[in-house]
C-alpha atoms as a PDB file:
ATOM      1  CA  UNK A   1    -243.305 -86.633 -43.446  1.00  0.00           C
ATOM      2  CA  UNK A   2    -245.336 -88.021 -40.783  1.00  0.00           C
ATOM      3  CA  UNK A   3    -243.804 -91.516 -40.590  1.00  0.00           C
ATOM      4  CA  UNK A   4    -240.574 -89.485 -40.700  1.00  0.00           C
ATOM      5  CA  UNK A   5    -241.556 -87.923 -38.015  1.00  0.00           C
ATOM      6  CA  UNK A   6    -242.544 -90.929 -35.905  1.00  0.00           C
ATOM      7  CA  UNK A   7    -239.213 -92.258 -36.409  1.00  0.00           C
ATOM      8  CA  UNK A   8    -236.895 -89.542 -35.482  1.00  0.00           C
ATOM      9  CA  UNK A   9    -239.119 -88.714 -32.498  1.00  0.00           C
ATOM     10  CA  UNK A  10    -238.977 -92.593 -31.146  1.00  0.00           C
ATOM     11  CA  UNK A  11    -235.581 -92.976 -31.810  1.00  0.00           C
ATOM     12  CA  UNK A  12    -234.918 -89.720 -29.775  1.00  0.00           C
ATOM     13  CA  UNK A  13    -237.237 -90.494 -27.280  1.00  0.00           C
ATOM     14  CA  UNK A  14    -235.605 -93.876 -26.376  1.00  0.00           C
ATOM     15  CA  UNK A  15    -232.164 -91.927 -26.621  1.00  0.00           C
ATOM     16  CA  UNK A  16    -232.921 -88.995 -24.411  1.00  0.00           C
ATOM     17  CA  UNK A  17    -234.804 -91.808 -21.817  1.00  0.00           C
ATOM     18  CA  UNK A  18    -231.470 -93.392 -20.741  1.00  0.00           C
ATOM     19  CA  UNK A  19    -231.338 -92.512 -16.743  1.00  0.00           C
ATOM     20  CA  UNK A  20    -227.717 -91.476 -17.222  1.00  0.00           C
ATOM     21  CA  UNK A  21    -228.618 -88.799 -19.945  1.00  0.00           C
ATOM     22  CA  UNK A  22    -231.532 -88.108 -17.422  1.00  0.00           C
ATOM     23  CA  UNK A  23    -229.529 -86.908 -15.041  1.00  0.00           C
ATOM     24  CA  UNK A  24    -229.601 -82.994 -16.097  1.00  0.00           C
ATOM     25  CA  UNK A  25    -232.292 -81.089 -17.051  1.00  0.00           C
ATOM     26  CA  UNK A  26    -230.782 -81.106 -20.823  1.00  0.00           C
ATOM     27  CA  UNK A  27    -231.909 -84.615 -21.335  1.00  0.00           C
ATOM     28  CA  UNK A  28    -235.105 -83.334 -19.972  1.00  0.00           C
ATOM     29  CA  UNK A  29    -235.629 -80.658 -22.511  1.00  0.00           C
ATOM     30  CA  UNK A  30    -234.358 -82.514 -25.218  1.00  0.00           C
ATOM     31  CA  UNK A  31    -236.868 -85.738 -24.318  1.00  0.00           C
ATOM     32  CA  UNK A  32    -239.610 -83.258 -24.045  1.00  0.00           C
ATOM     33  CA  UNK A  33    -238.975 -81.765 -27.523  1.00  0.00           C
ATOM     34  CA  UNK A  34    -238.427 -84.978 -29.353  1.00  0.00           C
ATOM     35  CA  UNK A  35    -242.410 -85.895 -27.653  1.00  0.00           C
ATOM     36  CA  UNK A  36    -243.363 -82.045 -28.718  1.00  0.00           C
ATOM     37  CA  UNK A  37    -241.800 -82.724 -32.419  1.00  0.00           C
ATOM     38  CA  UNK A  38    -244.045 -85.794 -33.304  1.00  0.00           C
ATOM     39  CA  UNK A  39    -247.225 -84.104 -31.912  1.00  0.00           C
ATOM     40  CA  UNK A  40    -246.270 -81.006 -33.532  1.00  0.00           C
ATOM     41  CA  UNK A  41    -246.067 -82.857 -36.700  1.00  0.00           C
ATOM     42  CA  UNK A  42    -249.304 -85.171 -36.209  1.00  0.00           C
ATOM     43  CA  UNK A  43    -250.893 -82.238 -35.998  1.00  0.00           C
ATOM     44  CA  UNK A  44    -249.633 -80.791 -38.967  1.00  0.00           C
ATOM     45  CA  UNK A  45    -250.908 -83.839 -40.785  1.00  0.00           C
ATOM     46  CA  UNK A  46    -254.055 -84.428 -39.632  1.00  0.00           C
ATOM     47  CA  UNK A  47    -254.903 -80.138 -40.700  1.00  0.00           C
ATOM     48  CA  UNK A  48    -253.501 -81.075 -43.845  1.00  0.00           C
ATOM     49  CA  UNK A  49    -255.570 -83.443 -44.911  1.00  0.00           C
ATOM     50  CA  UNK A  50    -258.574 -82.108 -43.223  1.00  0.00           C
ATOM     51  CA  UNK A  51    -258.192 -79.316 -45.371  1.00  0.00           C
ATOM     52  CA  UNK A  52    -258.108 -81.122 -48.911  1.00  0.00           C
ATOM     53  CA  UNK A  53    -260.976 -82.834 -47.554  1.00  0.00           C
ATOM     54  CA  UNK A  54    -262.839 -80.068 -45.995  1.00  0.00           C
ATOM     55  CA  UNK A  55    -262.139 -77.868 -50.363  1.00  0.00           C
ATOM     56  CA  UNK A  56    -263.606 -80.823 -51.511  1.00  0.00           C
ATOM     57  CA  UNK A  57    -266.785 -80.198 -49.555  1.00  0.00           C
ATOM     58  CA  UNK A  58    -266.412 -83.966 -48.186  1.00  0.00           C
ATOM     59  CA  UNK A  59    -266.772 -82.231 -44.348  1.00  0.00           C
ATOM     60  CA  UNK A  60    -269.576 -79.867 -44.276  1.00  0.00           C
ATOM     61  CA  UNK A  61    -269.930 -79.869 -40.756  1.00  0.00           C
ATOM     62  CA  UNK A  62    -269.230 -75.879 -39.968  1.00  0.00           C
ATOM     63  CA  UNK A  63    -269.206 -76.366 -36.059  1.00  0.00           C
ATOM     64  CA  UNK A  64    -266.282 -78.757 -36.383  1.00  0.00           C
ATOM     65  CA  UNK A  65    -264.494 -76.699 -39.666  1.00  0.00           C
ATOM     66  CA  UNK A  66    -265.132 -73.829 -37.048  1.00  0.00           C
ATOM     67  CA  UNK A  67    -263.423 -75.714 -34.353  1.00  0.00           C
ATOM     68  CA  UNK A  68    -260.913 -76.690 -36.168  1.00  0.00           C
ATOM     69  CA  UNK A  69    -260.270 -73.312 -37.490  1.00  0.00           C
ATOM     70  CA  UNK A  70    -259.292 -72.221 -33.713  1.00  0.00           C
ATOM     71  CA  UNK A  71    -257.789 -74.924 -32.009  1.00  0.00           C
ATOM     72  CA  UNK A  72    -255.274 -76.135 -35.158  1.00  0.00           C
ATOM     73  CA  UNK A  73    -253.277 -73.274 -35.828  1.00  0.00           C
ATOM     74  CA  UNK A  74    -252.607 -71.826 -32.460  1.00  0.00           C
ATOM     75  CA  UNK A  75    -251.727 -75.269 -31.416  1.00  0.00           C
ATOM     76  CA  UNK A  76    -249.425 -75.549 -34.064  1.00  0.00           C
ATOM     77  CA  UNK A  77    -247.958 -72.150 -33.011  1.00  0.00           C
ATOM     78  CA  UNK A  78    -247.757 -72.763 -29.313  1.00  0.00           C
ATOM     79  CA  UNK A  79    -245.952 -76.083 -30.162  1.00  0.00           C
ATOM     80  CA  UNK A  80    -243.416 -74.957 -33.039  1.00  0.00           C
ATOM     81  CA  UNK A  81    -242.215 -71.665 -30.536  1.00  0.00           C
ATOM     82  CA  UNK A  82    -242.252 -74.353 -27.182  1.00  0.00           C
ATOM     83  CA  UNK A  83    -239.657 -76.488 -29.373  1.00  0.00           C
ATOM     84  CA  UNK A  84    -237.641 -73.554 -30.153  1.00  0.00           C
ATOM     85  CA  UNK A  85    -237.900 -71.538 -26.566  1.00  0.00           C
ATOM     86  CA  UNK A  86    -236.569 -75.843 -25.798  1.00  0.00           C
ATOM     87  CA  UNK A  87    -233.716 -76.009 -27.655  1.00  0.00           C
ATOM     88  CA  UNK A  88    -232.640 -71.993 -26.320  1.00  0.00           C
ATOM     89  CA  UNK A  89    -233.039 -74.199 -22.710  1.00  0.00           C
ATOM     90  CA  UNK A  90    -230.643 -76.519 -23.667  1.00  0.00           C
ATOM     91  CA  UNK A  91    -228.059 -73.867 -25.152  1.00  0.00           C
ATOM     92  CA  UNK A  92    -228.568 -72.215 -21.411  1.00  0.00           C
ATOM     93  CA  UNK A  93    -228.053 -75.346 -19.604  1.00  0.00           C
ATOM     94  CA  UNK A  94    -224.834 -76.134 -21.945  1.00  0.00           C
ATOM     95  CA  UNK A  95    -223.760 -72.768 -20.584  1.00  0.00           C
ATOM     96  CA  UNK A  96    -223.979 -73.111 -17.036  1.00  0.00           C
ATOM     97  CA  UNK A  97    -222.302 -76.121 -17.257  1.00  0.00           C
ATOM     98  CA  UNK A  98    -219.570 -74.793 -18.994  1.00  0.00           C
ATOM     99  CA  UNK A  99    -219.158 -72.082 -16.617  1.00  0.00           C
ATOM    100  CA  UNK A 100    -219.714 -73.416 -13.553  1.00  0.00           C
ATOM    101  CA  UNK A 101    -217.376 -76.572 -14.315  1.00  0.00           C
ATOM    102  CA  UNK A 102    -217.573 -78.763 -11.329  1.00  0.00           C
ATOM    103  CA  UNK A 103    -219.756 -77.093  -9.377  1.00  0.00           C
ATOM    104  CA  UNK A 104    -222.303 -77.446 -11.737  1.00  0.00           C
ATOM    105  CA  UNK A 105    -225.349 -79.225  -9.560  1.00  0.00           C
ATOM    106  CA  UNK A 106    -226.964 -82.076 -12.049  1.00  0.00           C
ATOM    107  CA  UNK A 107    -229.261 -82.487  -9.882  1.00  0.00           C
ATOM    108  CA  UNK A 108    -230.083 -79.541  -9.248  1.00  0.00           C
ATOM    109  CA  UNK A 109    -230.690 -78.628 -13.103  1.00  0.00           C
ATOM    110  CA  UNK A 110    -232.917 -81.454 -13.135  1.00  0.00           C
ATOM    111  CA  UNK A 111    -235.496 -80.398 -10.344  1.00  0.00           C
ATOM    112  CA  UNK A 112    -235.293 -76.792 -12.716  1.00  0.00           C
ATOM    113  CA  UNK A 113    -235.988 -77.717 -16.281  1.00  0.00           C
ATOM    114  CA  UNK A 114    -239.017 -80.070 -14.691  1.00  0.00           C
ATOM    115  CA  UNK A 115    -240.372 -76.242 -13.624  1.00  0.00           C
ATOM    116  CA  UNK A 116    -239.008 -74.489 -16.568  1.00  0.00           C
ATOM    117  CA  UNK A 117    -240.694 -76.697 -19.557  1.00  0.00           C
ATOM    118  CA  UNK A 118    -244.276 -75.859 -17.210  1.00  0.00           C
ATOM    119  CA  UNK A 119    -243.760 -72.238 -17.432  1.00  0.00           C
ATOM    120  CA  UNK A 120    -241.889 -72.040 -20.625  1.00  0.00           C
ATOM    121  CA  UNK A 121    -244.971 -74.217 -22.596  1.00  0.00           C
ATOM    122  CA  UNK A 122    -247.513 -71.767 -19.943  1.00  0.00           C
ATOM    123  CA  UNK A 123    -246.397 -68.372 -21.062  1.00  0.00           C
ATOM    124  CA  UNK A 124    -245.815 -69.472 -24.666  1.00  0.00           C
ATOM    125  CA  UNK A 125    -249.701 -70.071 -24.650  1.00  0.00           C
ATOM    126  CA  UNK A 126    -250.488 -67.177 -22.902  1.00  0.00           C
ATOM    127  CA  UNK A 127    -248.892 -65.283 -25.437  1.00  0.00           C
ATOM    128  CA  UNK A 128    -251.120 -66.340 -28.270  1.00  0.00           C
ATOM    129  CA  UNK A 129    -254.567 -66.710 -26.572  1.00  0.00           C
ATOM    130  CA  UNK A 130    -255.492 -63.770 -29.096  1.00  0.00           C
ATOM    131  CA  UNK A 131    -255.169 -65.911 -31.916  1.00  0.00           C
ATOM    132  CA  UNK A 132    -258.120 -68.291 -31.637  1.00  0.00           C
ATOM    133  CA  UNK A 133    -260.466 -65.629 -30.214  1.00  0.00           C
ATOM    134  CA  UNK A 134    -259.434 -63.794 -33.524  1.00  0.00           C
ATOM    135  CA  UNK A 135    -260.132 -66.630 -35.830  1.00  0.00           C
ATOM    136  CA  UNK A 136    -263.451 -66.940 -37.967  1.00  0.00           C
ATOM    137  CA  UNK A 137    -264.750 -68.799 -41.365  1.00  0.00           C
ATOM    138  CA  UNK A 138    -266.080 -67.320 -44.224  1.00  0.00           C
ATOM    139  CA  UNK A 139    -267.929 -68.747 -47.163  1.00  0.00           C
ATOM    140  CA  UNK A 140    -266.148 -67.963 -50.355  1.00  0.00           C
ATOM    141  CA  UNK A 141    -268.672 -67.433 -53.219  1.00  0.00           C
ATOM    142  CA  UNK A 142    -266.835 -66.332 -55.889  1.00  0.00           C
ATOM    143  CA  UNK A 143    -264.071 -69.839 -55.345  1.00  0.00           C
ATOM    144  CA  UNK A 144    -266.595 -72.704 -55.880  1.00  0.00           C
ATOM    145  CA  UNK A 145    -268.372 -71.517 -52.099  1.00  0.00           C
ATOM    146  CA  UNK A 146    -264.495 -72.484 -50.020  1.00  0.00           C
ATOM    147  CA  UNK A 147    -264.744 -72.281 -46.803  1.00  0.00           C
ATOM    148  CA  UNK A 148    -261.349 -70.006 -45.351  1.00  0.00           C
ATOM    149  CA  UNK A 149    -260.278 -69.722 -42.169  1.00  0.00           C
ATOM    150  CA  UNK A 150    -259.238 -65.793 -40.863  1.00  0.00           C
ATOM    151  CA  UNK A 151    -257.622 -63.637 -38.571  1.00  0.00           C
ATOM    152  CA  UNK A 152    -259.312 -60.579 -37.684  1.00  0.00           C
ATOM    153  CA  UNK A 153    -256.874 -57.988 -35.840  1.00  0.00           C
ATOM    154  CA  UNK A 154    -257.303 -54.844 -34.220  1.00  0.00           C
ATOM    155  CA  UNK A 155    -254.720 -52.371 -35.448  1.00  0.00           C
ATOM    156  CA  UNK A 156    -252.849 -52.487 -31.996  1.00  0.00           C
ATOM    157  CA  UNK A 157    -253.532 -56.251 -31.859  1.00  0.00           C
ATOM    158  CA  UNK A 158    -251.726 -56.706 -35.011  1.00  0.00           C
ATOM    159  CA  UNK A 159    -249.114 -54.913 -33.477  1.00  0.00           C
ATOM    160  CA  UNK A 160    -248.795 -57.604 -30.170  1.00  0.00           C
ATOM    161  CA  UNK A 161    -249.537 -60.493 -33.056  1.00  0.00           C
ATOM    162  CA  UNK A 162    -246.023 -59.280 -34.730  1.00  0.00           C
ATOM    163  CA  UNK A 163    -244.264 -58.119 -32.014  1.00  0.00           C
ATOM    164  CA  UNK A 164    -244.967 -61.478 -30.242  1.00  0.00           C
ATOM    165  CA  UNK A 165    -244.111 -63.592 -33.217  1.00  0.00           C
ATOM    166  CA  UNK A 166    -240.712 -61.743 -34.047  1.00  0.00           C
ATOM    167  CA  UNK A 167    -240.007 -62.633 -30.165  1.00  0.00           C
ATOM    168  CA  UNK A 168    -240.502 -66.271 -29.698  1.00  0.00           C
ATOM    169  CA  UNK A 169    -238.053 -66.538 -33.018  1.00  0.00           C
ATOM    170  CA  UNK A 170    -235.402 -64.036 -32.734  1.00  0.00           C
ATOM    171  CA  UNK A 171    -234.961 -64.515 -28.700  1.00  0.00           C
ATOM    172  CA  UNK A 172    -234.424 -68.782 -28.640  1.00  0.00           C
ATOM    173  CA  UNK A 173    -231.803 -67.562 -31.522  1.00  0.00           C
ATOM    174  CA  UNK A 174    -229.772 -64.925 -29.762  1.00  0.00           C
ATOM    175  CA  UNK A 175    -229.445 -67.239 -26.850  1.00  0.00           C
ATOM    176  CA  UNK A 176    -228.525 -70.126 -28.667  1.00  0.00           C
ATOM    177  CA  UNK A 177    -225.773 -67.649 -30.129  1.00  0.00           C
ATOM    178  CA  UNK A 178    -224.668 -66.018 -27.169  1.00  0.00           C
ATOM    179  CA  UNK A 179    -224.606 -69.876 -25.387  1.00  0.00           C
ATOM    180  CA  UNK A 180    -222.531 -71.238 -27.965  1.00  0.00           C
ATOM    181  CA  UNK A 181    -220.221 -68.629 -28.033  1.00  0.00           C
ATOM    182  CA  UNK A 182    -219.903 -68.178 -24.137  1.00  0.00           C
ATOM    183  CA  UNK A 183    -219.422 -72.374 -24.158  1.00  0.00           C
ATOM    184  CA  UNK A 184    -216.421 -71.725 -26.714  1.00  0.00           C
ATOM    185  CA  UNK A 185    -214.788 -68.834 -25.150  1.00  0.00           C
ATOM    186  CA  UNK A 186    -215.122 -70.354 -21.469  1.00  0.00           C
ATOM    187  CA  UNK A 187    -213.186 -73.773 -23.008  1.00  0.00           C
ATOM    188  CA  UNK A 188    -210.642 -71.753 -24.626  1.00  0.00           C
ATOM    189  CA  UNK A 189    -210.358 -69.839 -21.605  1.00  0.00           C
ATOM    190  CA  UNK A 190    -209.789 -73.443 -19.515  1.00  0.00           C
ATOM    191  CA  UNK A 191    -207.275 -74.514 -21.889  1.00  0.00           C
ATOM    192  CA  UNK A 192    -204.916 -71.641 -21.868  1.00  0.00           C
ATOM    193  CA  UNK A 193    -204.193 -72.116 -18.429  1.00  0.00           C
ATOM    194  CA  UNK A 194    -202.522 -75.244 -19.392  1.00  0.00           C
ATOM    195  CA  UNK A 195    -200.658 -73.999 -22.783  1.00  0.00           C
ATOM    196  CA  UNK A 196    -198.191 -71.898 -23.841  1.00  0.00           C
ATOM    197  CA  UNK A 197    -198.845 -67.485 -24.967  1.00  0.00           C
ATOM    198  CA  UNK A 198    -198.194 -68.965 -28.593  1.00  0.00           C
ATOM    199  CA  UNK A 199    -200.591 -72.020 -28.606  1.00  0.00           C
ATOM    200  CA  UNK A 200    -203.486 -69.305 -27.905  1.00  0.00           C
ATOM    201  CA  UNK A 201    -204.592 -69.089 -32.097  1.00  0.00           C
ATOM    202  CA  UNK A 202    -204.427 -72.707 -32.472  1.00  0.00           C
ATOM    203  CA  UNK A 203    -205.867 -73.433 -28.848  1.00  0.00           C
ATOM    204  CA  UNK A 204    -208.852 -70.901 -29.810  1.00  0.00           C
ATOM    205  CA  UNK A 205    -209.094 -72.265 -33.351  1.00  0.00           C
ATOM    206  CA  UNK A 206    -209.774 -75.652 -32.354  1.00  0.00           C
ATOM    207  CA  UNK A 207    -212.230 -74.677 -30.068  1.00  0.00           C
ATOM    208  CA  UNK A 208    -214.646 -72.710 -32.653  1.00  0.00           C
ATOM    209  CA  UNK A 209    -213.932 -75.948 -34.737  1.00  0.00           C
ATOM    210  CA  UNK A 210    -215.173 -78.255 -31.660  1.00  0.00           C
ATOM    211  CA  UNK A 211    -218.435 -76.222 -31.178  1.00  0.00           C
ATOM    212  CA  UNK A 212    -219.198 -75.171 -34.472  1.00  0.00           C
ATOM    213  CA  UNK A 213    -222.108 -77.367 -34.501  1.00  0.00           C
ATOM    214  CA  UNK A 214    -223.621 -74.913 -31.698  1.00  0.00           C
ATOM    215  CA  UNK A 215    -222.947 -72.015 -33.988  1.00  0.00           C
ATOM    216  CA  UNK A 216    -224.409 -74.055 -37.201  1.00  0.00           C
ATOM    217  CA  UNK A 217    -227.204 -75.508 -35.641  1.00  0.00           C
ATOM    218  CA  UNK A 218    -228.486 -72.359 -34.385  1.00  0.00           C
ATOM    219  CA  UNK A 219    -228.323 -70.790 -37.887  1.00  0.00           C
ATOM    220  CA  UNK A 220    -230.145 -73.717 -39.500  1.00  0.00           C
ATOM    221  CA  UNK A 221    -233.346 -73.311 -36.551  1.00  0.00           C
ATOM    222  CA  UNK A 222    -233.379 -69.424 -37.357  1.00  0.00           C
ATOM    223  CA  UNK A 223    -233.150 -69.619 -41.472  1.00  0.00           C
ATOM    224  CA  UNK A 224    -236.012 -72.576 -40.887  1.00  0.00           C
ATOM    225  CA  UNK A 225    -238.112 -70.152 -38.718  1.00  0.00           C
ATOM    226  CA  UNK A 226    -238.098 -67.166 -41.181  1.00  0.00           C
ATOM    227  CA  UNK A 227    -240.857 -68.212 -43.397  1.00  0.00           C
ATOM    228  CA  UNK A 228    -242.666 -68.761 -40.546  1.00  0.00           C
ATOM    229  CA  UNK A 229    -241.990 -65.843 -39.942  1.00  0.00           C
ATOM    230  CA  UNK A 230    -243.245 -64.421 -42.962  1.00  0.00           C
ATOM    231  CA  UNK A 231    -246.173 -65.450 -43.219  1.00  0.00           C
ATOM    232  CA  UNK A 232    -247.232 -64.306 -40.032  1.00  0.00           C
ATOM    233  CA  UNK A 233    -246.842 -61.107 -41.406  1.00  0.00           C
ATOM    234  CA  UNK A 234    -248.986 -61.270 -44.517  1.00  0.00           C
ATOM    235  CA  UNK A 235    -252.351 -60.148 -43.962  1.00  0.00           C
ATOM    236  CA  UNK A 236    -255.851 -61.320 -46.376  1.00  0.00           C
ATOM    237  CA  UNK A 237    -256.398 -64.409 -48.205  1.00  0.00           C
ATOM    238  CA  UNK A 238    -254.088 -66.007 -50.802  1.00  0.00           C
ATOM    239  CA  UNK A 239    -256.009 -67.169 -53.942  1.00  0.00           C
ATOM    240  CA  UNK A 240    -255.710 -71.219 -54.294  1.00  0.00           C
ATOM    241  CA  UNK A 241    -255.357 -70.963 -58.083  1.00  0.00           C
ATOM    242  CA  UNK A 242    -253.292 -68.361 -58.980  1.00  0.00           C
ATOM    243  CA  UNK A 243    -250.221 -68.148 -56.088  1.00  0.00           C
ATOM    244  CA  UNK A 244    -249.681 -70.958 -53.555  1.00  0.00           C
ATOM    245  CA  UNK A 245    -246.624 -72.194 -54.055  1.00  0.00           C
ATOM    246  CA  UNK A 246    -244.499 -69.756 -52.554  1.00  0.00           C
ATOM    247  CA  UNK A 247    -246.921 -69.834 -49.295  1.00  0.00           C
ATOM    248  CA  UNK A 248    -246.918 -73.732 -48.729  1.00  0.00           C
ATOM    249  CA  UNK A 249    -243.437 -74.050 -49.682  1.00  0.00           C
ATOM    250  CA  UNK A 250    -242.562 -71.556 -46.980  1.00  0.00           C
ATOM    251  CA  UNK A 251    -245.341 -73.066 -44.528  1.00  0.00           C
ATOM    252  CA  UNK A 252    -243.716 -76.432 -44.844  1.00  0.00           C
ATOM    253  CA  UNK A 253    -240.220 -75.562 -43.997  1.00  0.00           C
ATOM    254  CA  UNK A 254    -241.304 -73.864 -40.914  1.00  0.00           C
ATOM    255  CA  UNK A 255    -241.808 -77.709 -39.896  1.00  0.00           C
ATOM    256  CA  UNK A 256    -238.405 -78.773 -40.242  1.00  0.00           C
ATOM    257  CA  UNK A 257    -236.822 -77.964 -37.060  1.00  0.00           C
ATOM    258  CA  UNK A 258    -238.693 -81.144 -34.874  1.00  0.00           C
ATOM    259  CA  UNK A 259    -237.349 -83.480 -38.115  1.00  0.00           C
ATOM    260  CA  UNK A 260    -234.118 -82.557 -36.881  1.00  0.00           C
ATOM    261  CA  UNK A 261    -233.164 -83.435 -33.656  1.00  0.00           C
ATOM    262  CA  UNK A 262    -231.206 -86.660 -34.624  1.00  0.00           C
ATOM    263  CA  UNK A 263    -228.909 -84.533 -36.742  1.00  0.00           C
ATOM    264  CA  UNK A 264    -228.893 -81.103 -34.992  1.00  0.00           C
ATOM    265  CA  UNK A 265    -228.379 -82.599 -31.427  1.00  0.00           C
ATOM    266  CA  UNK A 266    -227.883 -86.075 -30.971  1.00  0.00           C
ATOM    267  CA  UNK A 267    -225.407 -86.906 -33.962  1.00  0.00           C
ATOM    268  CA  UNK A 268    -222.860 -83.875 -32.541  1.00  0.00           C
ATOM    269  CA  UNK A 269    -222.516 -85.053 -29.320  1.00  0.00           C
ATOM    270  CA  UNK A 270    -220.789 -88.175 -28.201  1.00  0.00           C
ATOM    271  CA  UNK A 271    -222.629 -89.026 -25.427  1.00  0.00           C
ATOM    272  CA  UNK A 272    -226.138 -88.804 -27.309  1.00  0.00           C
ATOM    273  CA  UNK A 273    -224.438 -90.261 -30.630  1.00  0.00           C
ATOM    274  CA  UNK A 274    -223.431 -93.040 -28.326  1.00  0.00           C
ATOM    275  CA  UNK A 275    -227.197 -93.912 -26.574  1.00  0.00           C
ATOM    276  CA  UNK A 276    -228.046 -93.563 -30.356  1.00  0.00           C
ATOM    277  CA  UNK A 277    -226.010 -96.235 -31.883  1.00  0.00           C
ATOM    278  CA  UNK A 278    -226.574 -98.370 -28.619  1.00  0.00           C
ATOM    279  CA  UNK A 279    -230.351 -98.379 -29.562  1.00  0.00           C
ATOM    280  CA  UNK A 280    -230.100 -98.945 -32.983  1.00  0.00           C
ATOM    281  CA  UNK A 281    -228.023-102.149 -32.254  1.00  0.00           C
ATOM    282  CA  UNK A 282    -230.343-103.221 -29.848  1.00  0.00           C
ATOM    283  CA  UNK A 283    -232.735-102.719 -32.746  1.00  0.00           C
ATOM    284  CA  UNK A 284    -231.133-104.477 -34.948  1.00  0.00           C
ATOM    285  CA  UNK A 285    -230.586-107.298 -32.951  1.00  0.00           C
ATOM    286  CA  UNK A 286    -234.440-107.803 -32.177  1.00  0.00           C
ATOM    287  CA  UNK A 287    -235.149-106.953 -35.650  1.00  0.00           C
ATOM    288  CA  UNK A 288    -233.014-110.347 -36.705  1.00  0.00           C
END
């Protein structure tokens, strides 16, 4: 997963880096995420196998177990939600641009996103600082003395911790809706002017066709965020022996979405599809 990870994000990275796709702030956004999706996964990793190594009591350090109890999981929160609240960025961009037509300032949209991914990636902290002051360890004595890492919530703190969580999923998703269906409406709205009352079906049909990647892409981010979701929601400790499956299952599709921004993003657009190819050649050629 990791060297999977390494891969799409480099291959995005030196796709989104092109000056000319630089030129709006939805190269910006979409550079920055493909950086956030192979820290987001490195991360991932490196808790992972901390934490076979940490059950087999090969780490017995507690002030770094403690540490790492804190700082890994609210990372990995701040950084999965700043990926999504990203992508609902680009879906807004994609918008304006569609709207505003020519007079859509590239520039312009450039000098924003720059101040946009600072306060998106600010706010999106801010709004789980209560997580790591919330975290503890406990011994387990009755699992072979396991050390587990906890949440301890207030009842109106478990409140925020849901509220929050159901927000930085379900809002990046109703804008990525809304954007793609504003984007298909305004074309089909362009596009009229030109055709015939009776060409309006097939005019409008083969504009939901054209964007239906928008439409599909948002649907795959939100089903992919659900078990995250989830298991945000489910309070205590799970016993390792008799019911994990279900939990990691779900925990590892909620780290999905960065593995996807060759296929969500790049691949359905023919400018990015066409930086893409470009680099693999060049690749390909050096690789000979």
């Amino acid at each position: 997963m990791l060297i999977f990870s390494i891969i799409n994000g480099l291959l995005s990275i030196l796709t989104f880096k092109s000056e000319s796709i630089l030129k709006v702030g939805c190269g910006l956004y979409l550079l920055t995420n493909s950086i956030i999706s192979i820290l987001t996964i490195t991360i991932f990793t490196i808790k992972y196998f901390q934490l076979i190594v940490s059950q087999m009591k090969s780490i017995t350090n507690t002030s770094f177990i403690h540490f790492s109890c804190i700082l890994t999981d609210a990372l990995l929160k701040i950084l999965l939600s700043f990926g999504d609240w990203l992508y609902a960025a680009v879906a807004v961009e994609r918008t304006l641009a569609a709207t505003q037509g020519i007079h859509f300032n590239q520039s312009k949209s450039k000098y924003i996103a720059k101040y946009v991914i600072g306060t998106i990636l600010c706010l999106i902290s801010i709004s789980y600082i209560h997580d790591p002051i919330s975290r503890r360890t406990i011994n387990d004595i009755d699992d072979e003395e396991r050390i587990w890492c906890i949440l301890e919530y207030s009842t109106n703190l478990k409140k925020y911790d849901k509220f929050i969580n159901i927000f930085h999923v379900l809002i990046p998703f109703i804008i990525n809706i809304l954007s793609a269906i504003c984007i298909t409406i305004q074309v089909f709205r362009i596009r009229v002017k030109t055709k015939k009352k009776s060409a309006y079906k097939k005019i409008l049909y083969a504009q939901i066709k054209q964007n239906k990647h928008l439409l599909i892409s948002s649907c795959i981010l939100i089903l992919l965020s659900i078990p995250r979701l989830i298991i945000s929601f489910m309070s205590g400790c799970m016993d390792s022996i008799r019911n994990p499956w279900l939990y990691l299952i779900g925990y590892y599709i909620s780290f999905i979405p960065p593995l996807l921004i060759i296929i969500l993003f790049i691949l359905p657009s023919r400018t990015y599809k066409q930086e893409f190819i470009s680099i693999i050649q060049k690749i390909n050629f050096f690789s000979k």
